[in-house]
N, C-alpha and C. Protein backbone atom coordinates (compact mmCIF):
# COMPACT_ATOMS: atom_id res chain seq x y z
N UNK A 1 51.11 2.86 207.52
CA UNK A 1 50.67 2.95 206.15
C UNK A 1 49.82 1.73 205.79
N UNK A 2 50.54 0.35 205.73
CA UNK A 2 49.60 -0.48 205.56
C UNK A 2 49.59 -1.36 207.04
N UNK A 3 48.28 -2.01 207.19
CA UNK A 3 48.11 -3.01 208.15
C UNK A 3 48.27 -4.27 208.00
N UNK A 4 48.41 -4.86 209.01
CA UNK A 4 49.00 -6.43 208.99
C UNK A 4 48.15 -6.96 208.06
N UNK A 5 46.18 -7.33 208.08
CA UNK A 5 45.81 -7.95 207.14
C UNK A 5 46.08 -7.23 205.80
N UNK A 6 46.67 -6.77 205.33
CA UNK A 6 46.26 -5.87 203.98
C UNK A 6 47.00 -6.70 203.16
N UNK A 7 46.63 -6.62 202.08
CA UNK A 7 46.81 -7.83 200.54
C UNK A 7 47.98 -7.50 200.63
N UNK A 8 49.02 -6.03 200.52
CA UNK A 8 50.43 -6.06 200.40
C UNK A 8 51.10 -5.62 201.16
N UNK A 9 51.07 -6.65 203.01
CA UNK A 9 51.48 -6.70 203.43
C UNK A 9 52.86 -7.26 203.04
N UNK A 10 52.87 -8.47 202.53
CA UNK A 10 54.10 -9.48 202.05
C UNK A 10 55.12 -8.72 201.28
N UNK A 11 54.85 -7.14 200.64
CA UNK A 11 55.49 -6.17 200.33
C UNK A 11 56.29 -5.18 201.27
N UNK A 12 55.82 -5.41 202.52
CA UNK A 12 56.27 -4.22 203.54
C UNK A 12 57.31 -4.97 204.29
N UNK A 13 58.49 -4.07 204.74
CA UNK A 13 59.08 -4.71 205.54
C UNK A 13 59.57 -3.01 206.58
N UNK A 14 58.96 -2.80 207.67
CA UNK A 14 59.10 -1.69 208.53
C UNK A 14 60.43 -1.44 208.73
N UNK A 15 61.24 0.10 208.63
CA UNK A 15 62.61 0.06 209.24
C UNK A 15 62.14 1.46 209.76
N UNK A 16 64.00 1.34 210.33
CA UNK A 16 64.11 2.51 211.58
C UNK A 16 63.19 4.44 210.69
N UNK A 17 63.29 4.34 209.81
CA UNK A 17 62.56 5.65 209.05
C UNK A 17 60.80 5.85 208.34
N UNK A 18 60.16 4.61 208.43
CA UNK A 18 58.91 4.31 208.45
C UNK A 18 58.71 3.96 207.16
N UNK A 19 60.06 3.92 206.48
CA UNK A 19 60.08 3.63 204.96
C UNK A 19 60.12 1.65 204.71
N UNK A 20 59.03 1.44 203.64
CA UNK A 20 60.10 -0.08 203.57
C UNK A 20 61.02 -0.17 202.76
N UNK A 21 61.33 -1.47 203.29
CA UNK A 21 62.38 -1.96 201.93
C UNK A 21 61.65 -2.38 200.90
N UNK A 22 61.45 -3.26 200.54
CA UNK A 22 60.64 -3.93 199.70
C UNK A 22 59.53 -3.44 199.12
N UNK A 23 59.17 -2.80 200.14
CA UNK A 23 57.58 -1.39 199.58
C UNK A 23 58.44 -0.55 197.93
N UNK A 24 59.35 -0.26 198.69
CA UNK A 24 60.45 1.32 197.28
C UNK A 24 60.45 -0.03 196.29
N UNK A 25 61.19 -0.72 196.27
CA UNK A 25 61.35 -1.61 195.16
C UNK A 25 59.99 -1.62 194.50
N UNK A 26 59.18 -2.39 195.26
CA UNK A 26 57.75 -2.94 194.38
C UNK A 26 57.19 -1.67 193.38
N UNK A 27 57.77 -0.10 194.32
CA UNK A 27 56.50 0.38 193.62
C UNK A 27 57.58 1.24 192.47
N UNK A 28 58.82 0.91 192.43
CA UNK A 28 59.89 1.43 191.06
C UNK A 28 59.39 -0.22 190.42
N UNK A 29 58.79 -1.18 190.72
CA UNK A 29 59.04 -2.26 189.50
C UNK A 29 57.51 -2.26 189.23
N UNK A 30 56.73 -1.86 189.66
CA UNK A 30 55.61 -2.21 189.06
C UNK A 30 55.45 -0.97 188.01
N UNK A 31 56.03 0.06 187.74
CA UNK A 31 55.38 0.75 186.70
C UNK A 31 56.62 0.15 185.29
N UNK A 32 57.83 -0.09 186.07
CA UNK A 32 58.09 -0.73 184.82
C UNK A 32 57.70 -1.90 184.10
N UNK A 33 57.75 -2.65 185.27
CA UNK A 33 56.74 -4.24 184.57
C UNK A 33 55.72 -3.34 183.49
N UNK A 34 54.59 -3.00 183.82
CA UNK A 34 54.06 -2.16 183.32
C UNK A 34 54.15 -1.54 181.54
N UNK A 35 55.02 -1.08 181.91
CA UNK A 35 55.46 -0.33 180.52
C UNK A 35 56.13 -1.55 179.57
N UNK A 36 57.24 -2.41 180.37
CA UNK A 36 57.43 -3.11 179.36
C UNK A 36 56.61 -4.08 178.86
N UNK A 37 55.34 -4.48 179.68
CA UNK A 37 54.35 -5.71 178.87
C UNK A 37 53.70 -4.79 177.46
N UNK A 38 53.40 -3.53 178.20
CA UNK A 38 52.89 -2.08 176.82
C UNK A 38 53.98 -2.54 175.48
N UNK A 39 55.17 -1.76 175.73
CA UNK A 39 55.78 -2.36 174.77
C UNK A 39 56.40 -3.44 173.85
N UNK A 40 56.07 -4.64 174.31
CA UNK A 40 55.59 -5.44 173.97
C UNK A 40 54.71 -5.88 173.51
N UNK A 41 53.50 -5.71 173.76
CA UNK A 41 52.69 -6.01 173.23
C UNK A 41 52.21 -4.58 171.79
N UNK A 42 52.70 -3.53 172.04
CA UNK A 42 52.72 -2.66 170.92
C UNK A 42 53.86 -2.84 169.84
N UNK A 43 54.77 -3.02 170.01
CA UNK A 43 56.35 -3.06 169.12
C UNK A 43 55.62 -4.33 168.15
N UNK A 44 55.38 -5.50 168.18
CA UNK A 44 55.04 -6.01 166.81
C UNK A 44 53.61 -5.65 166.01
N UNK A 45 53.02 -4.43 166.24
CA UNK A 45 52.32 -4.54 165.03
C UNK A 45 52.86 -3.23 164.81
N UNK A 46 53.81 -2.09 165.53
CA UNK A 46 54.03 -1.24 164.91
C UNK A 46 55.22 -1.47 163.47
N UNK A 47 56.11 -3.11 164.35
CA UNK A 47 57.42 -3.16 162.87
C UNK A 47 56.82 -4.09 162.09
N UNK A 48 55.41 -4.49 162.39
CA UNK A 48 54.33 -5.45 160.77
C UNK A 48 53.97 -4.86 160.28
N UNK A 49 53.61 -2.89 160.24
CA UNK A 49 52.96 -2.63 159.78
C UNK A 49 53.17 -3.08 157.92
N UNK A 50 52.55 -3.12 157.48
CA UNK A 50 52.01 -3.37 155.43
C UNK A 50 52.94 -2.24 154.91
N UNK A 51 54.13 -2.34 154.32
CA UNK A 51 55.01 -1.55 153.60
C UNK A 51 54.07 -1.15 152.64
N UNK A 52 53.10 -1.35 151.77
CA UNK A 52 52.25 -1.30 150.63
C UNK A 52 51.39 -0.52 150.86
N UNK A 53 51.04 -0.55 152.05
CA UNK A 53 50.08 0.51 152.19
C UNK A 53 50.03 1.75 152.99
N UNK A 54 51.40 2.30 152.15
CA UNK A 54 51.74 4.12 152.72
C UNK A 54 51.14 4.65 151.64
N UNK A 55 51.38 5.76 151.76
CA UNK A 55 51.18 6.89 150.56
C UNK A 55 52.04 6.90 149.63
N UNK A 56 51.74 6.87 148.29
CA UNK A 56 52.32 6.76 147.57
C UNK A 56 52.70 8.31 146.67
N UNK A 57 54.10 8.82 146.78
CA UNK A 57 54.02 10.09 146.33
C UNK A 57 55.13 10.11 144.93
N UNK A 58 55.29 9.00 144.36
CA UNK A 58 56.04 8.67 143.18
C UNK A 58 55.42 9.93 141.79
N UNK A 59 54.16 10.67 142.24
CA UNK A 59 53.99 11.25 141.14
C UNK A 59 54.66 12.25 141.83
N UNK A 60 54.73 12.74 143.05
CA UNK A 60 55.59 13.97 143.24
C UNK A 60 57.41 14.33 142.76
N UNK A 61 57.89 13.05 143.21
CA UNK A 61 58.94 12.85 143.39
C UNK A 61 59.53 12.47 141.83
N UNK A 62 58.71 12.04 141.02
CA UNK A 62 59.40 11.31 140.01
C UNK A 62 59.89 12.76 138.96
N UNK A 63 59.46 13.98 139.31
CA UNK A 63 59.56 14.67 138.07
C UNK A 63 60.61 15.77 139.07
N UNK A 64 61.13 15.57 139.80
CA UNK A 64 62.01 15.91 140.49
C UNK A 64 63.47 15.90 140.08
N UNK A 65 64.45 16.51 139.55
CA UNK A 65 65.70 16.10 139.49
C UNK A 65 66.85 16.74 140.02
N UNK A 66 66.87 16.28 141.24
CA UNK A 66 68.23 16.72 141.86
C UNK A 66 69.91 16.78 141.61
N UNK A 67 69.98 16.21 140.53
CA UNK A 67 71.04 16.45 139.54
C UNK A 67 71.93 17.78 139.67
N UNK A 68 71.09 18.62 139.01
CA UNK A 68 71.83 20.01 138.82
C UNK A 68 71.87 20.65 140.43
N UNK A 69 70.70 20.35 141.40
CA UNK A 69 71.50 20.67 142.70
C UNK A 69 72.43 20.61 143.46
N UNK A 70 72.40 19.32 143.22
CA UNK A 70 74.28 18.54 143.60
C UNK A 70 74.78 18.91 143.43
N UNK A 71 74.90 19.41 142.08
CA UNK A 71 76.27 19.97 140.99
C UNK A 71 76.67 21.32 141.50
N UNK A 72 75.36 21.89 141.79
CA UNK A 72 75.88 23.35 141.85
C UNK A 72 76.31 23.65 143.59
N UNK A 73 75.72 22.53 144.48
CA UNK A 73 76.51 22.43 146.17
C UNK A 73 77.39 21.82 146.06
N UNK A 74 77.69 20.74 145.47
CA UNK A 74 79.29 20.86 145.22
C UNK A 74 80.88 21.55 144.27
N UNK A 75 80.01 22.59 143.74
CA UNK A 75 80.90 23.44 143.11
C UNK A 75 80.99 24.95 144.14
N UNK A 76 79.97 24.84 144.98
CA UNK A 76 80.08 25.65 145.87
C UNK A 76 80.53 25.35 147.33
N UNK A 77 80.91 23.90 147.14
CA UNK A 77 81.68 23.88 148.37
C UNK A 77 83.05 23.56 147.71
N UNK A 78 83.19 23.22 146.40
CA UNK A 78 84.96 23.16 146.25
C UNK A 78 85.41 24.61 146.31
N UNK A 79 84.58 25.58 146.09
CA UNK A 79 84.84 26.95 146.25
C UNK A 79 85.24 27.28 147.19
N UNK A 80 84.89 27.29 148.33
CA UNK A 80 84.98 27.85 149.73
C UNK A 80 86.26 26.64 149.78
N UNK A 81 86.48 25.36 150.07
CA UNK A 81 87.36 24.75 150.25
C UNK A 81 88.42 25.48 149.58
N UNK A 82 88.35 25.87 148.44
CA UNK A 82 90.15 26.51 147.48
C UNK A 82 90.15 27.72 148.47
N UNK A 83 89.17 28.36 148.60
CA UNK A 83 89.12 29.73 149.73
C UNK A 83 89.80 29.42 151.02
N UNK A 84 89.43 28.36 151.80
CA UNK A 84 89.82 28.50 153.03
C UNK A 84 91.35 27.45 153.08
N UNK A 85 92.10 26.99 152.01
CA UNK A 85 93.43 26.37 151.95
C UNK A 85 94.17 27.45 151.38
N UNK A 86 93.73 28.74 150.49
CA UNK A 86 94.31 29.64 150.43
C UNK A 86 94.64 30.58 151.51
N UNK A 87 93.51 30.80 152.40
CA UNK A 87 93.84 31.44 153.01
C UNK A 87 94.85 30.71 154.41
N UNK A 88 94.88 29.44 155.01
CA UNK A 88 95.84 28.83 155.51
C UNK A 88 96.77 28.94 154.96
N UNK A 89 97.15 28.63 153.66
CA UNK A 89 98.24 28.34 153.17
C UNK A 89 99.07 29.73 153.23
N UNK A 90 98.47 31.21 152.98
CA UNK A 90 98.47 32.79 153.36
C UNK A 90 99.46 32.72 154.35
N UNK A 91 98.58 31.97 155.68
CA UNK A 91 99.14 31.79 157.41
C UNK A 91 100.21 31.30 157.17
N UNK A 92 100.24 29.79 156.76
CA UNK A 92 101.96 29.75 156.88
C UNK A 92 103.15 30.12 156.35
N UNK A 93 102.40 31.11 154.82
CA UNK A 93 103.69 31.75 154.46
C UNK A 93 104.14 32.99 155.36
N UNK A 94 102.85 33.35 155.61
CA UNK A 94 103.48 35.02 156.53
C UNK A 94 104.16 34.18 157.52
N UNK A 95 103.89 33.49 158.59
CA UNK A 95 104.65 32.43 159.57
C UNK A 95 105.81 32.78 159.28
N UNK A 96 106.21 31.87 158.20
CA UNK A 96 107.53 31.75 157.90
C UNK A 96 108.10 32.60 157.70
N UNK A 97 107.64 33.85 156.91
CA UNK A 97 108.32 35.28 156.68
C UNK A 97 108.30 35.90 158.41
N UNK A 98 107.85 35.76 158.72
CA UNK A 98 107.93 36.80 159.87
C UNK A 98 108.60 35.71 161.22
N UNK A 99 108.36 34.22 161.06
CA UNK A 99 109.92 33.78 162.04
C UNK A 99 110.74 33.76 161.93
């Protein structure tokens, strides 16, 4: 594969399967080296980006009131909750009647 003069020779080390040692390593670390100098050098301007300068959708949102939605998903889940302790509570009386 490679020859004695070749630049990455100092990478090869020949064994009994024509595979190297040191060849597998280099070439699993060079794509990570790789990626992590990328991320690095990308990760601080993606967490600098300017909080100030997103979109501002305060006119959407402000006339919004989720109030009465709440109210009415949680009156519809205390519902089903009294529903499904009634109907347990059903189970362990028949239980008891019938052990």
């Amino acid at each position: 594969m490679f020859k004695n003069n070749d630049a990455l020779t100092v990478f090869w080390t020949p064994s009994a399967n024509g595979h190297g040692g040191y060849r597998k390593a280099y070439d699993k670390a060079v794509p990570l080296a790789i990626s992590a100098v990328a991320l690095a050098v990308s990760a601080p301007s993606v967490f600098a980006a300017d909080a100030t300068g997103g979109w501002d959708y305060t006119g959407l949102t402000s006339s919004i009131d989720f109030s009465t939605i709440s109210v009415g998903v949680l009156a519809v889940a205390g519902i089903l909750a009294g529903v499904y302790a009634g109907i347990k509570g059903a189970k362990i009386v028949l239980g008891f009647l019938r052990g």
